[in-house]
PDB file of N, CA and C in Angstrom:
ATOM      1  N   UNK A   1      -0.861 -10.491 -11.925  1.00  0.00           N
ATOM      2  CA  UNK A   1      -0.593  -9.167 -12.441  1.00  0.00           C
ATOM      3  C   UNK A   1      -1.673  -8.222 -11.917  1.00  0.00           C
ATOM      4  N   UNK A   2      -1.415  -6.898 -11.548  1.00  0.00           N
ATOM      5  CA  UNK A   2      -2.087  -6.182 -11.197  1.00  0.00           C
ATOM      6  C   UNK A   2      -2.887  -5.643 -12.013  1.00  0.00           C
ATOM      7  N   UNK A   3      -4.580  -5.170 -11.594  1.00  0.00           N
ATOM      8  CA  UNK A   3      -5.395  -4.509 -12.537  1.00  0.00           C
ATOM      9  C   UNK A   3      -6.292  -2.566 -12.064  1.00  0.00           C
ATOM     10  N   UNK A   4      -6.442  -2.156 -13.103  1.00  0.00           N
ATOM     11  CA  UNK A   4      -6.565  -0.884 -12.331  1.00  0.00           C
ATOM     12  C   UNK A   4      -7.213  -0.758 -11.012  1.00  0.00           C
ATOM     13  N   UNK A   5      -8.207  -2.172 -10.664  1.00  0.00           N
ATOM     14  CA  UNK A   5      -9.245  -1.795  -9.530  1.00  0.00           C
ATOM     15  C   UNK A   5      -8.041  -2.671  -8.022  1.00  0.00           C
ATOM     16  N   UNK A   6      -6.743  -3.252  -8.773  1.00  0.00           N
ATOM     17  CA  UNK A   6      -6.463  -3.490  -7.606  1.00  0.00           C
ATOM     18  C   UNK A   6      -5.662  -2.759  -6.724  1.00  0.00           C
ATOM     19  N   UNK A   7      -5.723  -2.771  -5.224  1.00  0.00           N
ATOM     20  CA  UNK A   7      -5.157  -1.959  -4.318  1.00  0.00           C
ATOM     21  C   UNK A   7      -3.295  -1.952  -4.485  1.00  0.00           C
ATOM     22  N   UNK A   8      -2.810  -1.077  -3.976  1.00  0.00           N
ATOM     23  CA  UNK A   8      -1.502  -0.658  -4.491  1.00  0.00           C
ATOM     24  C   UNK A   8      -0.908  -1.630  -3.006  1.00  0.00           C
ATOM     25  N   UNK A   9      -0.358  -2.282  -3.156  1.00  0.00           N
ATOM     26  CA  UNK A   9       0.546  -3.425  -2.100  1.00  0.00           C
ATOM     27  C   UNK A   9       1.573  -3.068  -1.664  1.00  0.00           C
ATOM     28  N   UNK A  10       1.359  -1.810  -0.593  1.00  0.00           N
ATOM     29  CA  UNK A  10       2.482  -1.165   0.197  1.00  0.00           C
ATOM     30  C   UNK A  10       2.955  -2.675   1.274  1.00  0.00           C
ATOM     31  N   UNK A  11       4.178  -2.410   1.803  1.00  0.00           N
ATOM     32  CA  UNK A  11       4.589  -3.126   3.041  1.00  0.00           C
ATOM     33  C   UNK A  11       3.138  -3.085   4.159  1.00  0.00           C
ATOM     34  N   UNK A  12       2.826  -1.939   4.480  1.00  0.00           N
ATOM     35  CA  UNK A  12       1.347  -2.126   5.257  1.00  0.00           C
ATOM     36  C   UNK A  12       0.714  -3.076   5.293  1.00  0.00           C
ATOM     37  N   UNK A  13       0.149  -2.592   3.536  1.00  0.00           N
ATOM     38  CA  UNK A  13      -1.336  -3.492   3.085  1.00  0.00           C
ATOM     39  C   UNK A  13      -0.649  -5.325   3.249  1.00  0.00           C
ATOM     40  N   UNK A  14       0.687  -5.362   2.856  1.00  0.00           N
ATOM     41  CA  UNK A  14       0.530  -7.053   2.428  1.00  0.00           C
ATOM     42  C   UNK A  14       0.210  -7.408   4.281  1.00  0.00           C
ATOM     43  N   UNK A  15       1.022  -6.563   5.518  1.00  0.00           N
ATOM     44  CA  UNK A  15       0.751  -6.679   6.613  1.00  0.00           C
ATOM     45  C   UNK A  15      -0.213  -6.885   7.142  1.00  0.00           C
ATOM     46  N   UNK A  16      -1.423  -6.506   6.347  1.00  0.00           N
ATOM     47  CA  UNK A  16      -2.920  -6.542   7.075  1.00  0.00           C
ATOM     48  C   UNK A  16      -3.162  -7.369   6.284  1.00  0.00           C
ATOM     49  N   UNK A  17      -3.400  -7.714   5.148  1.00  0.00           N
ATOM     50  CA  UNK A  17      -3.570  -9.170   4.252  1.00  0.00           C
ATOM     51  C   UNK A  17      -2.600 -10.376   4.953  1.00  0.00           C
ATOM     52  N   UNK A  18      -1.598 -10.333   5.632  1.00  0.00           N
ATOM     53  CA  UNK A  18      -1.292 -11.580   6.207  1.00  0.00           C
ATOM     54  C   UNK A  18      -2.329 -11.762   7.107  1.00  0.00           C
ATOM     55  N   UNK A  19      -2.475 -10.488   8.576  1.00  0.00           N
ATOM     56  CA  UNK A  19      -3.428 -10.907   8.847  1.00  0.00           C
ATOM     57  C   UNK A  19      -4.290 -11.998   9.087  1.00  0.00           C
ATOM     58  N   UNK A  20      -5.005 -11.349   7.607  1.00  0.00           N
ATOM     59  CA  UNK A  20      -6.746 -11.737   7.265  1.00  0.00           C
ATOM     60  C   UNK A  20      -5.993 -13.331   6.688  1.00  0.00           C
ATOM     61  N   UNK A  21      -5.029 -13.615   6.075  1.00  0.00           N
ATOM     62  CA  UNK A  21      -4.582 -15.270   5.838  1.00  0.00           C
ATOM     63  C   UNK A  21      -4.264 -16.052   7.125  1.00  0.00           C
ATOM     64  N   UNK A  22      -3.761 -15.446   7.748  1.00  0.00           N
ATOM     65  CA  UNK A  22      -3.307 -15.893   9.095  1.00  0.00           C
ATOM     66  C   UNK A  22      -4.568 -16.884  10.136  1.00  0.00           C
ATOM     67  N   UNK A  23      -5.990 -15.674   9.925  1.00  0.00           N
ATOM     68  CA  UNK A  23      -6.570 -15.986  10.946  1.00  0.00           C
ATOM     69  C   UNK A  23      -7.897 -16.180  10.280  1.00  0.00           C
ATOM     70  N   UNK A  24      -7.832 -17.127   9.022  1.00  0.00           N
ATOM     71  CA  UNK A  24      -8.807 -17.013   7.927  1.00  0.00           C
ATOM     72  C   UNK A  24      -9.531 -18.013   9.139  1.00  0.00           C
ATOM     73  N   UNK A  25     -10.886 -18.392   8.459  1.00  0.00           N
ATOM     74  CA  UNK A  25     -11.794 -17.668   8.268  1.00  0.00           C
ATOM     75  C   UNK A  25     -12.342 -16.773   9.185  1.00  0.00           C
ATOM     76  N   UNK A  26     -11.813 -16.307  10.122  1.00  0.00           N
ATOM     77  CA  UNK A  26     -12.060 -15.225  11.179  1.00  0.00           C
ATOM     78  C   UNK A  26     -12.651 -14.192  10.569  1.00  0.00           C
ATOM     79  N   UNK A  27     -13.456 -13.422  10.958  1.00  0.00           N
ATOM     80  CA  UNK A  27     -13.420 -11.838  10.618  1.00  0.00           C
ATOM     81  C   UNK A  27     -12.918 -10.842  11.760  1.00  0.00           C
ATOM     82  N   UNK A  28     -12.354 -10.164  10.933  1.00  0.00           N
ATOM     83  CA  UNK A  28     -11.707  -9.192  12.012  1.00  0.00           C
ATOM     84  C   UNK A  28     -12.134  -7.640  12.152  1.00  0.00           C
ATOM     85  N   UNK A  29     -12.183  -7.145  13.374  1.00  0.00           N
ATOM     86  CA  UNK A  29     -12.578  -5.794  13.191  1.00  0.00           C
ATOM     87  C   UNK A  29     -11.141  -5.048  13.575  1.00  0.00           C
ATOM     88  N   UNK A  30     -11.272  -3.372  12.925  1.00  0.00           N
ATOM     89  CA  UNK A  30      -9.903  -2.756  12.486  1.00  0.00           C
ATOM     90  C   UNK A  30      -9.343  -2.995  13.746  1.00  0.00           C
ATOM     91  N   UNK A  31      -9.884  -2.616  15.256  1.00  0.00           N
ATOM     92  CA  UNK A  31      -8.977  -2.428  16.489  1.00  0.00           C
ATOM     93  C   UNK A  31      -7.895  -4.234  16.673  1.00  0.00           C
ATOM     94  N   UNK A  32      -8.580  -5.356  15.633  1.00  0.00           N
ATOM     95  CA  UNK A  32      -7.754  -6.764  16.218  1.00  0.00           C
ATOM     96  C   UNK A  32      -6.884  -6.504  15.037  1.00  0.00           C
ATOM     97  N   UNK A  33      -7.015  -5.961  14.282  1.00  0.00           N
ATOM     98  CA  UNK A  33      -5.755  -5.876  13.280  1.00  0.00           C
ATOM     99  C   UNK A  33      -5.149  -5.106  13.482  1.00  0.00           C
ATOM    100  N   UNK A  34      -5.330  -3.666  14.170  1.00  0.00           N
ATOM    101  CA  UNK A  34      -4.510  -3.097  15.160  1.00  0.00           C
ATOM    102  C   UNK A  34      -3.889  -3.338  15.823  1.00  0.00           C
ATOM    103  N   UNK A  35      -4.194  -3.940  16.358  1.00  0.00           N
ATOM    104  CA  UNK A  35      -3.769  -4.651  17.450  1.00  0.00           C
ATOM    105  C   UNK A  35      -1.982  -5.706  17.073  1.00  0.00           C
ATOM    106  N   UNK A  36      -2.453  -6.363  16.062  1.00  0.00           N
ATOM    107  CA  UNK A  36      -1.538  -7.414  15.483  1.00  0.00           C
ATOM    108  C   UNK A  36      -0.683  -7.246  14.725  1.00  0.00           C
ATOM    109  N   UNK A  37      -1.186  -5.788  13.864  1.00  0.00           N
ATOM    110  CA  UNK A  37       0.048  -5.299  13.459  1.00  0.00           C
ATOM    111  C   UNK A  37       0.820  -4.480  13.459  1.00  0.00           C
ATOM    112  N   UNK A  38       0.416  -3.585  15.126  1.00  0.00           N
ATOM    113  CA  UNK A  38       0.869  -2.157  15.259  1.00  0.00           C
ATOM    114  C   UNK A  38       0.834  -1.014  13.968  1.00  0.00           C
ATOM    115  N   UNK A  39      -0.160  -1.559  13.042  1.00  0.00           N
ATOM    116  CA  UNK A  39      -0.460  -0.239  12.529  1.00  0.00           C
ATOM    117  C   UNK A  39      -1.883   0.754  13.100  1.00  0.00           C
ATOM    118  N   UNK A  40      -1.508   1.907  13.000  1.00  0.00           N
ATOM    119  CA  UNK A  40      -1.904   3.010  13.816  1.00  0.00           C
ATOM    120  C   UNK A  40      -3.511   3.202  12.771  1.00  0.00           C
ATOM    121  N   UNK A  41      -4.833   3.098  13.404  1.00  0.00           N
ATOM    122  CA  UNK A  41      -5.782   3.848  12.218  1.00  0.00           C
ATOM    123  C   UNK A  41      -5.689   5.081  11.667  1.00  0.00           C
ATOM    124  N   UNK A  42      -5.002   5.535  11.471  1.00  0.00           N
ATOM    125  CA  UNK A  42      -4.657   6.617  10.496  1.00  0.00           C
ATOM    126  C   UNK A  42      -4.451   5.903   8.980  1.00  0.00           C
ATOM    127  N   UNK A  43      -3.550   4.959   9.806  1.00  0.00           N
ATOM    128  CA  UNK A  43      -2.776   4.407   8.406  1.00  0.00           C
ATOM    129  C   UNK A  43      -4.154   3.503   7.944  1.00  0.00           C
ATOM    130  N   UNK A  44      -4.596   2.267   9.144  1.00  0.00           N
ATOM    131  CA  UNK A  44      -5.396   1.382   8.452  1.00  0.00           C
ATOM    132  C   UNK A  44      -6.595   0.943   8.258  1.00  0.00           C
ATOM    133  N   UNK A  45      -7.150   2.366   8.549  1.00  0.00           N
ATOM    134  CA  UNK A  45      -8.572   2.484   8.216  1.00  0.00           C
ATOM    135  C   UNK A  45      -8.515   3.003   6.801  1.00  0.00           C
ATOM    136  N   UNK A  46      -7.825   3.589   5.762  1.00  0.00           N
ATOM    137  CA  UNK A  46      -7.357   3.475   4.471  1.00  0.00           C
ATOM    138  C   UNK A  46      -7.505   2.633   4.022  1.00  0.00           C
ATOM    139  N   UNK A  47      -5.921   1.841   4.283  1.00  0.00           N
ATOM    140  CA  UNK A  47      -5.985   0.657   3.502  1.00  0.00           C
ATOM    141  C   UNK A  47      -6.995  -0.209   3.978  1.00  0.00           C
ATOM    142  N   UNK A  48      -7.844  -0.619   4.591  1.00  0.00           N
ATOM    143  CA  UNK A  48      -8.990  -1.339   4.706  1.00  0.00           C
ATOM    144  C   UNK A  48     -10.068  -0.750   3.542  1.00  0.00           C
ATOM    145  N   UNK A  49     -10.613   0.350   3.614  1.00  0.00           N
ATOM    146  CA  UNK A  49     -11.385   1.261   2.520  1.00  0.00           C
ATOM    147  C   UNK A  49     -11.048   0.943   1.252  1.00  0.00           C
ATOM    148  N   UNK A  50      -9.601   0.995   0.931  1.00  0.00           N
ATOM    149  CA  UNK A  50      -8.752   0.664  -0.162  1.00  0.00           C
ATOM    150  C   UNK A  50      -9.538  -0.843  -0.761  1.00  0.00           C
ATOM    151  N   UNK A  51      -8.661  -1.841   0.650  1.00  0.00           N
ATOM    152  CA  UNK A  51      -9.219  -3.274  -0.059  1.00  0.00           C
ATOM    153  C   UNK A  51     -10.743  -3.423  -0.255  1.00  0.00           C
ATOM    154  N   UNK A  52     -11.635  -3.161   0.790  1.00  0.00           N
ATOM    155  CA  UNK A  52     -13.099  -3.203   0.652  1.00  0.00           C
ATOM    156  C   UNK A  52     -13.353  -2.853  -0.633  1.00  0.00           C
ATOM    157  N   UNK A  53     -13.070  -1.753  -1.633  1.00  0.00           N
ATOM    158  CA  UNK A  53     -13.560  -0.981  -2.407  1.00  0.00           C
ATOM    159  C   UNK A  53     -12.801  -1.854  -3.834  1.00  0.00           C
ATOM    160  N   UNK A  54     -11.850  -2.772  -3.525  1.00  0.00           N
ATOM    161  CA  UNK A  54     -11.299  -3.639  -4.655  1.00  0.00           C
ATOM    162  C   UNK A  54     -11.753  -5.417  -4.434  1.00  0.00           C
ATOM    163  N   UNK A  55     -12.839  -5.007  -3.718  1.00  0.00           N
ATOM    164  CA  UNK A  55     -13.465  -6.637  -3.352  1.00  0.00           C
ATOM    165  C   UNK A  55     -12.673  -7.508  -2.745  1.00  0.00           C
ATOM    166  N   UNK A  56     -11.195  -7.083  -2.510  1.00  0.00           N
ATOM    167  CA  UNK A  56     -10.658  -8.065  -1.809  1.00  0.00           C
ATOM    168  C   UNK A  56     -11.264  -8.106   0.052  1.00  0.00           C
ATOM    169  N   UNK A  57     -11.741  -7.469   0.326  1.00  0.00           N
ATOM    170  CA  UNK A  57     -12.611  -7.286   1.727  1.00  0.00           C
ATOM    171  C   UNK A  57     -13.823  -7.439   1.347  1.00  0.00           C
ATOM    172  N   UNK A  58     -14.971  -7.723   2.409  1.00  0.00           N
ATOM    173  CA  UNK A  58     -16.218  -7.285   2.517  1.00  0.00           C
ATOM    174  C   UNK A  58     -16.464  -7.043   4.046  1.00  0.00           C
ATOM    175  N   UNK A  59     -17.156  -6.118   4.266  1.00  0.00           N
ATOM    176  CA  UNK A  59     -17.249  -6.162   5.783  1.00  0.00           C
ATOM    177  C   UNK A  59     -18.991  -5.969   5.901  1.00  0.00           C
ATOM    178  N   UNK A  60     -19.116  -6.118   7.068  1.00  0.00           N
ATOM    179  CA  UNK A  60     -20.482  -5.564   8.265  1.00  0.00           C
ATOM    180  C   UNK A  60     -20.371  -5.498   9.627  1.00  0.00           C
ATOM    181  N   UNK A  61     -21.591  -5.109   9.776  1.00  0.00           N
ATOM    182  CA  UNK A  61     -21.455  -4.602  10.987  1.00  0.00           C
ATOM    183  C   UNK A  61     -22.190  -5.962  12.355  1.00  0.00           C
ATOM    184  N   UNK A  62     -21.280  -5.861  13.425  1.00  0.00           N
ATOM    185  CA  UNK A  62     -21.344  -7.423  14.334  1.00  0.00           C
ATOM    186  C   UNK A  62     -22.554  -7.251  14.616  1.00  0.00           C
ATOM    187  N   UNK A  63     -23.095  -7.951  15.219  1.00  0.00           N
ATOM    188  CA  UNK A  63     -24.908  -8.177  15.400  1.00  0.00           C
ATOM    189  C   UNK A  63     -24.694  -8.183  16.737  1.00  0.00           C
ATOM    190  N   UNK A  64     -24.987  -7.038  17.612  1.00  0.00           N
ATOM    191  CA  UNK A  64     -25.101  -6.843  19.050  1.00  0.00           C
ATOM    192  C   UNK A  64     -25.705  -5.578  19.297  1.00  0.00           C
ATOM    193  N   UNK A  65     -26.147  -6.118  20.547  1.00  0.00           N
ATOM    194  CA  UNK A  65     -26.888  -4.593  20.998  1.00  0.00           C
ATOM    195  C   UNK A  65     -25.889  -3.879  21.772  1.00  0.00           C
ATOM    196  N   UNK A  66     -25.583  -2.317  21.107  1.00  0.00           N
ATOM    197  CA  UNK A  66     -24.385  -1.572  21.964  1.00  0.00           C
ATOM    198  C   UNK A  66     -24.854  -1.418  23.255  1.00  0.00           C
ATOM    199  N   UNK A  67     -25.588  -1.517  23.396  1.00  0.00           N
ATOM    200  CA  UNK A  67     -26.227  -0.823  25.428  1.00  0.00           C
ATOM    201  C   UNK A  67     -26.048  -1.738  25.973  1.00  0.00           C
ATOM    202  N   UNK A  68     -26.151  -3.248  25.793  1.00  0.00           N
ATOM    203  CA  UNK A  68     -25.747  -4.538  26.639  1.00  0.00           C
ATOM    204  C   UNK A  68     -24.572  -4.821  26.477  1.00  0.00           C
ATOM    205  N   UNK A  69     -23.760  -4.688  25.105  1.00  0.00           N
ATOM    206  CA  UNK A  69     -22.341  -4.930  25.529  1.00  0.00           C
ATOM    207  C   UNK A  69     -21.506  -3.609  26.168  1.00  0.00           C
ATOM    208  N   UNK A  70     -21.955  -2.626  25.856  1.00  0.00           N
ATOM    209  CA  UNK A  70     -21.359  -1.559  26.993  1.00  0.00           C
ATOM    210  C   UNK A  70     -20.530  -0.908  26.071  1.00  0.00           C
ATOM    211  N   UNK A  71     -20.469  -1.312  24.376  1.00  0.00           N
ATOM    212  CA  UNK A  71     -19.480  -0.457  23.934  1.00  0.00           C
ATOM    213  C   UNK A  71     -20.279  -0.164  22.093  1.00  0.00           C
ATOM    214  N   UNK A  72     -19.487   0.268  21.261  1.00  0.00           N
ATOM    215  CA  UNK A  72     -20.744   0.653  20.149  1.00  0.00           C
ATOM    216  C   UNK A  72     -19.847  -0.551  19.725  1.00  0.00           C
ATOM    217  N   UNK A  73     -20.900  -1.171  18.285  1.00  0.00           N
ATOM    218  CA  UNK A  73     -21.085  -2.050  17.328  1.00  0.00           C
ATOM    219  C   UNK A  73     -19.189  -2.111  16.664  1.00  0.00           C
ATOM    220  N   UNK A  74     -18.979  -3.094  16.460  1.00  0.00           N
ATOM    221  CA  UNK A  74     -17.459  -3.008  15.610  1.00  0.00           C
ATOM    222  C   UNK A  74     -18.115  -3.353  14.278  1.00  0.00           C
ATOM    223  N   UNK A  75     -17.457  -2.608  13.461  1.00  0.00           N
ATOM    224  CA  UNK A  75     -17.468  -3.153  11.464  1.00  0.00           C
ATOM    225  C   UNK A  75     -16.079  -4.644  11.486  1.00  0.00           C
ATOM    226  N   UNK A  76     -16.712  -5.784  10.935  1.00  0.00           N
ATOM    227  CA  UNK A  76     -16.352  -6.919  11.427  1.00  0.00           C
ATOM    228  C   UNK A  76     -15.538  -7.255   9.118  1.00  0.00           C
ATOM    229  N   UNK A  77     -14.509  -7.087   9.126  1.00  0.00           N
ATOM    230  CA  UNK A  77     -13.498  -7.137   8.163  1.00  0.00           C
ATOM    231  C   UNK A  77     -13.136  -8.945   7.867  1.00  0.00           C
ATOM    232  N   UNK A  78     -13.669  -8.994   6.603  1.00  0.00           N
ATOM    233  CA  UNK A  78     -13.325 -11.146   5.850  1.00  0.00           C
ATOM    234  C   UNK A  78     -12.180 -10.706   4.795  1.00  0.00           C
ATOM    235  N   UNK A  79     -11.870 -11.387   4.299  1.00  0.00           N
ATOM    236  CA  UNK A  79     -11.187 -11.668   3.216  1.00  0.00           C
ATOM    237  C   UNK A  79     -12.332 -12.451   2.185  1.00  0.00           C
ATOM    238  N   UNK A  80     -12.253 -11.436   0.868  1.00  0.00           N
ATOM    239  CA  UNK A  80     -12.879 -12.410   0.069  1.00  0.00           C
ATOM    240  C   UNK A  80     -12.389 -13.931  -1.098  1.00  0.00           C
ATOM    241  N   UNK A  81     -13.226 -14.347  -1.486  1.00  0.00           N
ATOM    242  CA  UNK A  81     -12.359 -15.571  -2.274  1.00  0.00           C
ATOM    243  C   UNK A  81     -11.101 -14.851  -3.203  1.00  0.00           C
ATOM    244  N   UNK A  82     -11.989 -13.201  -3.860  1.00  0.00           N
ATOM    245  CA  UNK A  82     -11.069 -12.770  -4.709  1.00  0.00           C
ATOM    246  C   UNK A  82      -9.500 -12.922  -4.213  1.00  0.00           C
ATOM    247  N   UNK A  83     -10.199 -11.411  -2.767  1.00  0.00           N
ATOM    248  CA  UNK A  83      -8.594 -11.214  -2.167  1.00  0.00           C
ATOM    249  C   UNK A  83      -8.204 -12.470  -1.477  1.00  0.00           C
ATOM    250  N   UNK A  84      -8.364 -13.633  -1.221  1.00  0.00           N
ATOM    251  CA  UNK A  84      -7.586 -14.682  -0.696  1.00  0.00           C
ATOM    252  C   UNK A  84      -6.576 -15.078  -1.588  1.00  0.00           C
ATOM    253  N   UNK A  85      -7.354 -15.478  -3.367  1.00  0.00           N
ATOM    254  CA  UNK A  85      -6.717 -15.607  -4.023  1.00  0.00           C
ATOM    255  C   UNK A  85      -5.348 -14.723  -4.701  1.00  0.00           C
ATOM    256  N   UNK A  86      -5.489 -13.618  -4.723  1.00  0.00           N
ATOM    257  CA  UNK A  86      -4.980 -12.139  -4.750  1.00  0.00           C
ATOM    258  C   UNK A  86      -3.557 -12.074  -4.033  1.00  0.00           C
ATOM    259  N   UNK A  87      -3.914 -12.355  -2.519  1.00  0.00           N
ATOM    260  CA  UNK A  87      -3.377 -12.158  -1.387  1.00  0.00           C
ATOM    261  C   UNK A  87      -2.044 -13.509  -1.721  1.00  0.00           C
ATOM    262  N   UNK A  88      -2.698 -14.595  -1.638  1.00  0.00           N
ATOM    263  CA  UNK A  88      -1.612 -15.856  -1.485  1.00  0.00           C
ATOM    264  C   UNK A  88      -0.471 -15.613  -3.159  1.00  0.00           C
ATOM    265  N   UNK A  89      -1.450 -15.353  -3.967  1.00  0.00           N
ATOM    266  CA  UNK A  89      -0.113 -14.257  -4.999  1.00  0.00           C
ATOM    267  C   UNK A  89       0.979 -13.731  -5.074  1.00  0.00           C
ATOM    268  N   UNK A  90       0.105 -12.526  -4.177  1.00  0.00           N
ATOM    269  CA  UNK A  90       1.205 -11.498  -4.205  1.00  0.00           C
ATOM    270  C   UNK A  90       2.697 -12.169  -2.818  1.00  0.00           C
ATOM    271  N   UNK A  91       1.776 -12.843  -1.488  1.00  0.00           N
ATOM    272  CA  UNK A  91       2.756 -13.009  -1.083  1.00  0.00           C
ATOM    273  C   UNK A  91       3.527 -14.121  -2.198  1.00  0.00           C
ATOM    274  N   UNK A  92       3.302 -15.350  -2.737  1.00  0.00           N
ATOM    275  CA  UNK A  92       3.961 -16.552  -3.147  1.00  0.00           C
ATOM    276  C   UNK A  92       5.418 -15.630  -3.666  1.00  0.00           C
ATOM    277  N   UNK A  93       4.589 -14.301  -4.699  1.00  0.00           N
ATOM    278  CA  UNK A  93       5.732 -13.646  -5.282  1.00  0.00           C
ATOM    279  C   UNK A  93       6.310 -13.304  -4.910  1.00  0.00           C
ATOM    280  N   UNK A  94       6.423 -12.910  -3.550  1.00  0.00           N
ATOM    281  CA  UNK A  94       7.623 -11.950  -2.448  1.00  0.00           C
ATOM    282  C   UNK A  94       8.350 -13.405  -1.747  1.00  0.00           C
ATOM    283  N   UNK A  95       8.197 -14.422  -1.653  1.00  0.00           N
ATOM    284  CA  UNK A  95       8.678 -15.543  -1.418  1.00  0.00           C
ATOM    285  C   UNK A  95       8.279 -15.831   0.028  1.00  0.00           C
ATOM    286  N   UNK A  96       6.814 -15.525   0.198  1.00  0.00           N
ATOM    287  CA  UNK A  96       6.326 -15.200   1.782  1.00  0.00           C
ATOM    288  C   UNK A  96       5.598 -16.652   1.911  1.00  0.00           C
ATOM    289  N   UNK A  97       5.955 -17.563   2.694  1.00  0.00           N
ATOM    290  CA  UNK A  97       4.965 -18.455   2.997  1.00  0.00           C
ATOM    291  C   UNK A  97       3.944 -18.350   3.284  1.00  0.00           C
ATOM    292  N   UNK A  98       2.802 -19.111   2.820  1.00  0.00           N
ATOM    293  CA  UNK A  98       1.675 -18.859   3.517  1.00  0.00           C
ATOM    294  C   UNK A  98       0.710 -20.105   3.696  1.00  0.00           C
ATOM    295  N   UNK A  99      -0.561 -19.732   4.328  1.00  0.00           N
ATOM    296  CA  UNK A  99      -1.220 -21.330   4.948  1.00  0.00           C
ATOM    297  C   UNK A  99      -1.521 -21.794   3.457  1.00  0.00           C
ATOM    298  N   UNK A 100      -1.235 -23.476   3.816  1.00  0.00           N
ATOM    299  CA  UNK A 100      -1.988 -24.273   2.952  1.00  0.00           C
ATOM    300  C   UNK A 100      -3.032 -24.753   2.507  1.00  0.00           C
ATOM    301  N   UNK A 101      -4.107 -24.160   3.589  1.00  0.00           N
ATOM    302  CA  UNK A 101      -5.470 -24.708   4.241  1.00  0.00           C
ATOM    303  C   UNK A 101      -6.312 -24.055   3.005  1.00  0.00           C
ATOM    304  N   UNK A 102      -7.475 -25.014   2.607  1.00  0.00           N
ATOM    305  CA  UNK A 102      -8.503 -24.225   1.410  1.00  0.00           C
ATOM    306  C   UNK A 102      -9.757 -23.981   2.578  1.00  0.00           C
ATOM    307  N   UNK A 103     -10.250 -22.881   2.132  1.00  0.00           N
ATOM    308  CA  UNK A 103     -11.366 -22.035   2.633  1.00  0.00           C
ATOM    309  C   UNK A 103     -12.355 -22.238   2.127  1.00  0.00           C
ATOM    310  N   UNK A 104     -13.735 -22.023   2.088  1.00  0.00           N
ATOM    311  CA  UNK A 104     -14.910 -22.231   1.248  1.00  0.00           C
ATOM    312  C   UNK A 104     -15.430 -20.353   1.695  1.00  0.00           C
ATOM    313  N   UNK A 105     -15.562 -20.093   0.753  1.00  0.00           N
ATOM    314  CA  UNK A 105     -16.342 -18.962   0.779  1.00  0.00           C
ATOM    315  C   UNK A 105     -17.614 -18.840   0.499  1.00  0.00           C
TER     316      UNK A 105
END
């Protein structure tokens, strides 16, 4: 059941929460989830803000020097235990399969 701090579960958001289940324990930065789900950052630099700010995300920033890799720093996007748990929920309830695999956070 949903609680006031949790994010509102447009078609988008569950899109970028497959994602982050998909390619657990990966972290992802916004341009590979861009990438994967043809949503545009307009739309999903929001809903990323959205989840971060309901603990189902945590992010930072990748550990590189921008002048040697030639491009600036990416903000590097996890899934937390919350939103894993959260996430495999809301899909079970939409009748969405999802991985079986347990994570350690």
């Amino acid at each position: 059941m949903a609680t006031a701090k949790d994010p509102r579960l447009s078609h988008q958001t569950l899109r970028v929460l497959r994602v982050f289940i998909d390619q657990m324990p990966e972290s992802l930065a916004g341009s590979d989830i861009s990438k994967r789900t043809g949503i545009l950052s307009g739309t999903l630099y929001p809903i990323l803000i959205r989840l971060e700010s309901s603990k189902w995300l945590a992010s930072e920033w990748e550990t590189l020097d921008p002048s040697e890799a030639g491009r600036p720093r990416k903000r590097l996007y996890r899934l937390t235990a919350i939103g894993y748990n959260k996430t495999n929920g809301a899909l079970s309830a939409l009748g969405v399969p999802s991985r079986k695999a347990q994570w350690t956070f």
